[in-house]
C-alpha atoms as a PDB file:
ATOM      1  CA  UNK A   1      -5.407  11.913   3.417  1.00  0.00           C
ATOM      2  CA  UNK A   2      -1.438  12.469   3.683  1.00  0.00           C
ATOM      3  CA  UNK A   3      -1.515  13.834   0.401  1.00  0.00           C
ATOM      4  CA  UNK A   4       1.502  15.655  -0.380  1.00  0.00           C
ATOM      5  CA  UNK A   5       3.376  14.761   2.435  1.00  0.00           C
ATOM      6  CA  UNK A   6       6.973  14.221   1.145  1.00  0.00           C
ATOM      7  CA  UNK A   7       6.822  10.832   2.855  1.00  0.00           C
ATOM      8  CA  UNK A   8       9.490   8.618   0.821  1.00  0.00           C
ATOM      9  CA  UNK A   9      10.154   5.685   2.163  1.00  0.00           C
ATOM     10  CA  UNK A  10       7.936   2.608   2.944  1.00  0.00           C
ATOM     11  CA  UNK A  11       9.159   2.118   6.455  1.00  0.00           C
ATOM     12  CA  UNK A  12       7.366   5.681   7.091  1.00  0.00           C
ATOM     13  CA  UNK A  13       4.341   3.997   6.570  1.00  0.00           C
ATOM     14  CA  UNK A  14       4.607   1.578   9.271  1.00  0.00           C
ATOM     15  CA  UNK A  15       2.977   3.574  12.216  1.00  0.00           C
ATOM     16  CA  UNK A  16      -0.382   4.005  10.476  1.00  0.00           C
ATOM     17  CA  UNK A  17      -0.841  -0.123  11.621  1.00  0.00           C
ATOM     18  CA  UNK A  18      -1.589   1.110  14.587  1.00  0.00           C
ATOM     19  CA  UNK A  19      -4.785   2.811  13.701  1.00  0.00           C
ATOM     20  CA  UNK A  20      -7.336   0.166  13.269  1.00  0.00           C
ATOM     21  CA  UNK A  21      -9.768   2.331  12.048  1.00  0.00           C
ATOM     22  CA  UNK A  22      -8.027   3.492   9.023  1.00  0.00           C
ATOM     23  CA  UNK A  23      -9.808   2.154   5.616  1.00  0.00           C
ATOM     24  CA  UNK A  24      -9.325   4.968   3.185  1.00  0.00           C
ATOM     25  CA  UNK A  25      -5.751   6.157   2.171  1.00  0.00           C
ATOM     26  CA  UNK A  26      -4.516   8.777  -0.105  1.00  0.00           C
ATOM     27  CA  UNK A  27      -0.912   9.309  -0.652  1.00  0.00           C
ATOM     28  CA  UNK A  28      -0.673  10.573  -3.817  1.00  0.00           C
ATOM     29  CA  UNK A  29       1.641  13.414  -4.078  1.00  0.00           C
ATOM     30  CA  UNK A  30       4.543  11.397  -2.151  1.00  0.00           C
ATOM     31  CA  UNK A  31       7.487   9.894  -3.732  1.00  0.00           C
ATOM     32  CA  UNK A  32       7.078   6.975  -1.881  1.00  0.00           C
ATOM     33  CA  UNK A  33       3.860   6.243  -4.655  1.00  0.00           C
ATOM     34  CA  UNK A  34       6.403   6.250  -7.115  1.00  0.00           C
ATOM     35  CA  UNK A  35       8.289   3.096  -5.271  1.00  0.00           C
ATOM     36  CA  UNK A  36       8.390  -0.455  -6.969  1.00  0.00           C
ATOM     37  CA  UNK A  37       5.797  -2.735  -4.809  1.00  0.00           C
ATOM     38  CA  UNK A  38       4.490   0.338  -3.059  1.00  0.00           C
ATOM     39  CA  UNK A  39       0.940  -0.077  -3.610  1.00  0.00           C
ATOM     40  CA  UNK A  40       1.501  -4.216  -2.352  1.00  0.00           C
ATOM     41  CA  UNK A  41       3.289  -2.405   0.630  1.00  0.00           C
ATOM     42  CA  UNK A  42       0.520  -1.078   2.067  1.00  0.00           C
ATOM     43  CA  UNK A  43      -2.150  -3.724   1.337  1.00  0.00           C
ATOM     44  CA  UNK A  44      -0.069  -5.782   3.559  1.00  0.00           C
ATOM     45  CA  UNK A  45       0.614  -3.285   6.097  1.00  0.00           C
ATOM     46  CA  UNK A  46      -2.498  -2.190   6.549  1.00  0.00           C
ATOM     47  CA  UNK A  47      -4.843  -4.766   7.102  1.00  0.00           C
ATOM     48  CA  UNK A  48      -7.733  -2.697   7.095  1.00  0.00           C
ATOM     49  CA  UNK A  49      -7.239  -0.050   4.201  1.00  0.00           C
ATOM     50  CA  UNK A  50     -10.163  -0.295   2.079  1.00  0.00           C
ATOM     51  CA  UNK A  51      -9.064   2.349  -0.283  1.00  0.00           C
ATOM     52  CA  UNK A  52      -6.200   3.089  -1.388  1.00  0.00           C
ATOM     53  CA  UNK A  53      -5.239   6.229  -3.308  1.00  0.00           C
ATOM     54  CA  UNK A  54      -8.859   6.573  -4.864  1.00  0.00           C
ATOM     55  CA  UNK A  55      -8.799   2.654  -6.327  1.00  0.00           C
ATOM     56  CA  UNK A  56     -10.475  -0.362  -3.982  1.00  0.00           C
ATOM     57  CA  UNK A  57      -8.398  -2.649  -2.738  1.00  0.00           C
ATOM     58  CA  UNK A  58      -9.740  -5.819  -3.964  1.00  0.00           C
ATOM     59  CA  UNK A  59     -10.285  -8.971  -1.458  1.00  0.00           C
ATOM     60  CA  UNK A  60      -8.889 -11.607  -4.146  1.00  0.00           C
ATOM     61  CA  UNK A  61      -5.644  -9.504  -3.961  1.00  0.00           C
ATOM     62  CA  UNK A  62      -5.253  -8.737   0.039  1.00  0.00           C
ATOM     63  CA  UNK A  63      -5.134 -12.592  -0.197  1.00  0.00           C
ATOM     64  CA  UNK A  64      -2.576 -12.904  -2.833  1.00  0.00           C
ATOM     65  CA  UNK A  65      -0.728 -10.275  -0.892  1.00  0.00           C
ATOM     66  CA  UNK A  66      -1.007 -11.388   2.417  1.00  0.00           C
ATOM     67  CA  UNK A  67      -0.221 -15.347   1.068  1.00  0.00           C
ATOM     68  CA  UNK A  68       2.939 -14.040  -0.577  1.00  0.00           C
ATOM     69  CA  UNK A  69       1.833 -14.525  -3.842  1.00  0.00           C
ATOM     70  CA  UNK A  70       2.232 -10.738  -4.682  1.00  0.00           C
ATOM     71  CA  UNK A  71       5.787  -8.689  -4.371  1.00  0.00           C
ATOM     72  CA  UNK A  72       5.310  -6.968  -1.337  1.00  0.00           C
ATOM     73  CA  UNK A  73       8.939  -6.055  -2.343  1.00  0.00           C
ATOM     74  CA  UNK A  74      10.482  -9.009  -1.607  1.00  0.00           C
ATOM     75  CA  UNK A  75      10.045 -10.516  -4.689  1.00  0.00           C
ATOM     76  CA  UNK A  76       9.335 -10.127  -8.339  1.00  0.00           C
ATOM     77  CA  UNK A  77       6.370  -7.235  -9.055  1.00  0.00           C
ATOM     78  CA  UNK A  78       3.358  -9.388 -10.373  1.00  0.00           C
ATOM     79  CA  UNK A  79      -0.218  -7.358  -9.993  1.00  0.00           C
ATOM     80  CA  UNK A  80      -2.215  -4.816  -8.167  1.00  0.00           C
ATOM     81  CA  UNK A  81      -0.998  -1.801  -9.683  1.00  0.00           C
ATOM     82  CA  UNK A  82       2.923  -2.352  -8.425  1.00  0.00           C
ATOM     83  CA  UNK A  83       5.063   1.594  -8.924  1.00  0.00           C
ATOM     84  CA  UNK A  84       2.552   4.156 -10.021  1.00  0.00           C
END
């Protein structure tokens, strides 16, 4: 959990791609959660994040995410949550 963190940009995130083990991720409390295309983001960052901020990452959209079908803020904000 990096819960409260003051961690506001999405760049900050990049480092935790390096943990392979990491499958459960909490960031609420940050204003980066409040970010457009911050929960898309980290679905594509983080390959292996199960969990994200207490809601499952669904398969069908790590798909759409990782096929570019989903803003990963790059584009238009269409699904999984987008600025919370």
């Amino acid at each position: 959990m990096l819960t409260n963190n003051n961690i506001t940009e999405l760049g900050d995130l990049d480092a935790l791609a390096k943990c392979p083990k990491l499958e459960y991720l909490s960031l609420i409390g940050n204003p980066i959660t409040h970010k457009q295309y911050y929960r898309q983001y980290v679905i594509y960052k983080l390959k292996n994040v199960r969990v994200l901020d207490y809601r499952r990452v669904r398969k069908v959209v790590r798909k759409l995410v990782d096929n570019g079908l989903l803003a990963r803020g790059d584009g238009p904000n269409s699904g999984e949550g987008g600025s919370r």
